[in-house]
Protein backbone atom coordinates (compact mmCIF):
# COMPACT_ATOMS: atom_id res chain seq x y z
CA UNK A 1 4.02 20.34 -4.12
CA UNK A 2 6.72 17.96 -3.35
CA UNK A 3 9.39 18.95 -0.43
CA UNK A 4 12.15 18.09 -2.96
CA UNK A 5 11.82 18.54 -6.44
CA UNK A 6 11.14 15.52 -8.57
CA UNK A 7 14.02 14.05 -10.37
CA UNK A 8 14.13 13.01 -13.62
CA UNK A 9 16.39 10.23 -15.21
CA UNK A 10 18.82 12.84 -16.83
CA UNK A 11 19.56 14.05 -13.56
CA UNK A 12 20.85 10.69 -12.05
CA UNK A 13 23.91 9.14 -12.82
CA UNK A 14 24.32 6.27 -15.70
CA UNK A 15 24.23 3.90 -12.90
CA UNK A 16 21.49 5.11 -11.05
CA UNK A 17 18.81 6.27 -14.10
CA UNK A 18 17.07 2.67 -13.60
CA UNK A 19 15.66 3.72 -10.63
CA UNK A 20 13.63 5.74 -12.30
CA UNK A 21 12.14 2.80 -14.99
CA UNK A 22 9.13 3.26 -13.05
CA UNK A 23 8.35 7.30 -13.82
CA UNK A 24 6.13 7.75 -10.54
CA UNK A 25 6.46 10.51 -8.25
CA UNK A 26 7.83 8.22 -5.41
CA UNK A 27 10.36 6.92 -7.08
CA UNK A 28 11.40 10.54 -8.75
CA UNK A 29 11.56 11.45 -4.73
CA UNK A 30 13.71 8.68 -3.39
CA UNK A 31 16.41 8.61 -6.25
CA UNK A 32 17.74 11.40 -4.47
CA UNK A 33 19.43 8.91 -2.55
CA UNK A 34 20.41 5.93 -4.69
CA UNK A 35 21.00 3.81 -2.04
CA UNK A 36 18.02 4.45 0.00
CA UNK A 37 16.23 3.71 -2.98
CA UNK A 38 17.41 0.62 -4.29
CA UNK A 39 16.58 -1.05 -0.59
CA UNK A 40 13.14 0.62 -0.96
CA UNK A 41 12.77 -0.98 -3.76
CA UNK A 42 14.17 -4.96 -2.97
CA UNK A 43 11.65 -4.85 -0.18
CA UNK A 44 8.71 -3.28 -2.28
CA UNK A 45 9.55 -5.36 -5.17
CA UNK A 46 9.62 -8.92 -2.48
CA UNK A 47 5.40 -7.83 -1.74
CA UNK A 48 4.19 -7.46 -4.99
CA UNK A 49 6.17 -10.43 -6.33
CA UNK A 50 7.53 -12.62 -4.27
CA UNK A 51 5.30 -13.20 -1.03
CA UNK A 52 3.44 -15.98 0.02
CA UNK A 53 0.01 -13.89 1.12
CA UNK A 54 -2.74 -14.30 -1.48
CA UNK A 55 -2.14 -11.36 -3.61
CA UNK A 56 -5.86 -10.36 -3.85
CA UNK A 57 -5.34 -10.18 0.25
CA UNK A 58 -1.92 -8.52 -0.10
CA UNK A 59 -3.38 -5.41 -2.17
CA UNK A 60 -6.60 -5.46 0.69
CA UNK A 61 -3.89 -4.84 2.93
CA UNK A 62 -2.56 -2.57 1.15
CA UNK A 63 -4.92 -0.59 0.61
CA UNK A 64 -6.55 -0.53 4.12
CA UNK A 65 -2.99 1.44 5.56
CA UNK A 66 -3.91 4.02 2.53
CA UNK A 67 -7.36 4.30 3.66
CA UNK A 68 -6.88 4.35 7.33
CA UNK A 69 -3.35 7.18 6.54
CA UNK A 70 -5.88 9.13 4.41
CA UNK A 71 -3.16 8.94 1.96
CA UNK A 72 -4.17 9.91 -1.78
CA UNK A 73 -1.21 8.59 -3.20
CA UNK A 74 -1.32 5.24 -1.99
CA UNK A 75 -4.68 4.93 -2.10
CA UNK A 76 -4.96 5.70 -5.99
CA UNK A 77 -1.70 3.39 -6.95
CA UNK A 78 -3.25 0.78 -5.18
CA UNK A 79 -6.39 0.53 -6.54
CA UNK A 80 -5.25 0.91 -10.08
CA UNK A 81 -2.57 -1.98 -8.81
CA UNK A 82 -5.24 -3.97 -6.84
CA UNK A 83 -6.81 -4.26 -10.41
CA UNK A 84 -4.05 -6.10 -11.96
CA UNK A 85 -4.02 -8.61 -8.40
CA UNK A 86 -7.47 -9.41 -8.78
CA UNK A 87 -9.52 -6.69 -6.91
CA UNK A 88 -12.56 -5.67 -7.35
CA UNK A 89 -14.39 -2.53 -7.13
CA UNK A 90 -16.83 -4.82 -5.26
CA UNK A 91 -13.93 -5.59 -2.97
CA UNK A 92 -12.88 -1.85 -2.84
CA UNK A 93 -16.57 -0.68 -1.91
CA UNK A 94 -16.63 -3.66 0.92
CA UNK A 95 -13.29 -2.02 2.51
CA UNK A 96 -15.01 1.26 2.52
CA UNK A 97 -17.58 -0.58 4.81
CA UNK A 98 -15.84 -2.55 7.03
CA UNK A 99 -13.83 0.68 7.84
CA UNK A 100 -16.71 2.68 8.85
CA UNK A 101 -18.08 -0.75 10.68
CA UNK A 102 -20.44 -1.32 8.24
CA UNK A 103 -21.58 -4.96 7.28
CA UNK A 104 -19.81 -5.92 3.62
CA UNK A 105 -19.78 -8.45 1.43
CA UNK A 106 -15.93 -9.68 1.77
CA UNK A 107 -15.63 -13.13 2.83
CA UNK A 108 -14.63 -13.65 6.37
CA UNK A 109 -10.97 -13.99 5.59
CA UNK A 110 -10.66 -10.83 3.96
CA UNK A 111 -12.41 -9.38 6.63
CA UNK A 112 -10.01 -10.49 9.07
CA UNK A 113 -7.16 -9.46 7.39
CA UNK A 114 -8.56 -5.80 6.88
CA UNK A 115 -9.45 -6.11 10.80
CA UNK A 116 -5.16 -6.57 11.49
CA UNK A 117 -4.45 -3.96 8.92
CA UNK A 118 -6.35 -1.50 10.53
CA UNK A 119 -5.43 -2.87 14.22
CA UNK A 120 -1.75 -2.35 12.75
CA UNK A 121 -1.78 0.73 11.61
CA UNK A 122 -3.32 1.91 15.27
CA UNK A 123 0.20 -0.04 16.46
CA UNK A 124 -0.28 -3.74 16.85
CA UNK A 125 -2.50 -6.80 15.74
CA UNK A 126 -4.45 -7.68 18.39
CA UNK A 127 -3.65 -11.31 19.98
CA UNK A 128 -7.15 -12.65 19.34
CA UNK A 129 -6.93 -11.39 15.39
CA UNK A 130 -3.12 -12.90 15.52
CA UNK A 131 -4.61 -16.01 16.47
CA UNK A 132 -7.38 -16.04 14.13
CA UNK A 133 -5.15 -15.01 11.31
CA UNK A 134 -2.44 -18.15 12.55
CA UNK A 135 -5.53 -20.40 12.32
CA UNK A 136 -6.47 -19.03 8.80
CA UNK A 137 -2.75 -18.57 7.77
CA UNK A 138 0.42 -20.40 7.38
CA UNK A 139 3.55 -18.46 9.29
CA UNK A 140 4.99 -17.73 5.97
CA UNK A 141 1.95 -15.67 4.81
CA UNK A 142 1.20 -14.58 8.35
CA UNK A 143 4.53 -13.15 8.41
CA UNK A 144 4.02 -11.67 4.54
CA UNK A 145 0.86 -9.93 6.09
CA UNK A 146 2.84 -8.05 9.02
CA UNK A 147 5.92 -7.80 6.73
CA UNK A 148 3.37 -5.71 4.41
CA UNK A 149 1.12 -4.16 6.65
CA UNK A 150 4.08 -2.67 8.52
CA UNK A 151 6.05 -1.35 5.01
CA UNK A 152 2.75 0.25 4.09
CA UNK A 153 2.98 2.39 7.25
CA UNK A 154 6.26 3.11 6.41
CA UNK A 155 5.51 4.00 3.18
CA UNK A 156 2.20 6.51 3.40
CA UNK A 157 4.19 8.22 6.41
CA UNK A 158 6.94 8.87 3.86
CA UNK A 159 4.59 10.14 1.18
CA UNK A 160 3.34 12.33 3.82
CA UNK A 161 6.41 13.87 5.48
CA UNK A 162 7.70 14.37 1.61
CA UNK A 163 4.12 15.57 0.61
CA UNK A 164 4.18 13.75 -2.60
CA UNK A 165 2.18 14.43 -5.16
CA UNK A 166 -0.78 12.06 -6.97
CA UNK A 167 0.19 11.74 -10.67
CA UNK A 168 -2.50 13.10 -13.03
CA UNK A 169 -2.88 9.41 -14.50
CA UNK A 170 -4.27 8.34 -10.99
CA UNK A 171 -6.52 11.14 -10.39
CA UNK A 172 -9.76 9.14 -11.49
CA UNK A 173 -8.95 6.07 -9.06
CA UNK A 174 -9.47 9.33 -6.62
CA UNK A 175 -12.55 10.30 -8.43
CA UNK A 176 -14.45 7.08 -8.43
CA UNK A 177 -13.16 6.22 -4.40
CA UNK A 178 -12.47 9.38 -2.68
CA UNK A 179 -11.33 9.04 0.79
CA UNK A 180 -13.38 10.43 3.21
CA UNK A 181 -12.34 13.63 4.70
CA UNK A 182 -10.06 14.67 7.83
């Protein structure tokens, strides 16, 4: 159960109901302050539309912070969104590996950016996978990566500390790629 109670559109103002065009949890949490929201929101809406990281890579990312934060919520969104970006549950299974150091079949690109992801997440990219991702990278998209990888920590640390809840619709993401326990 959420710390705050979910909001619903009727209980914003006229100006501030469109926060809630997306009816997910998250959002119902943060439109309990507008303006907090609506930044949220620029930056969140910049990664899934407007960076320059491979978008396939971008939802990797992604989803490595919710695997590595144990984080049910962002794990299940972002497989059900990694679908739409062009991952696979091939892809999915192979991040499973490399995070228990398992051999995968993700080509080495992928695997490097799941390496800084996880290296992130533990506080920093590493300077020999910083300069293997600026050799595989441009500085635009090497930046994307970082810019992501960093909101992601933001964000399953604030799904946490509000202890929001996984929508019913994304149970079975949960189902068919639990995350391992502890």
């Amino acid at each position: 159960m959420a710390r705050l109670p979910y909001l619903e559109k009727a209980d914003l103002a006229p100006g501030d109901q469109a926060l809630l065009a997306r009816d997910i949890n998250l959002h119902k949490i943060l439109a309990h302050n507008p303006a907090a929201a609506r930044a949220f929101g620029t930056l969140g809406q910049y990664l899934r539309h407007g960076t320059t990281l491979d978008a396939r890579l971008r939802e990797l990312v992604i989803l490595q912070i919710g695997w590595q934060a144990r984080s049910p919520y962002e794990w299940s969104h972002h497989v059900k969104i990694g679908y739409d970006f062009g991952v696979s549950d091939a892809d999915i299974r192979g991040l499973i590996a490399e995070s228990r150091g398992e051999e995968s079949g993700l080509e080495p690109l992928a695997r490097l950016c799941l390496r800084a992801a996880r290296e992130l997440y533990d506080g920093a990219i590493t300077p020999a996978s910083f300069a293997e991702l600026a050799g595989q990278l441009d500085p635009a998209s090497l930046t994307d990566l970082v810019v992501t990888a960093s909101f992601y920590c933001a964000v399953v640390r604030l799904l946490a500390s509000f202890e929001i809840d996984v929508e019913e619709s994304y149970r079975p993401y949960l189902e068919a790629f639990p995350l391992p326990a502890g």
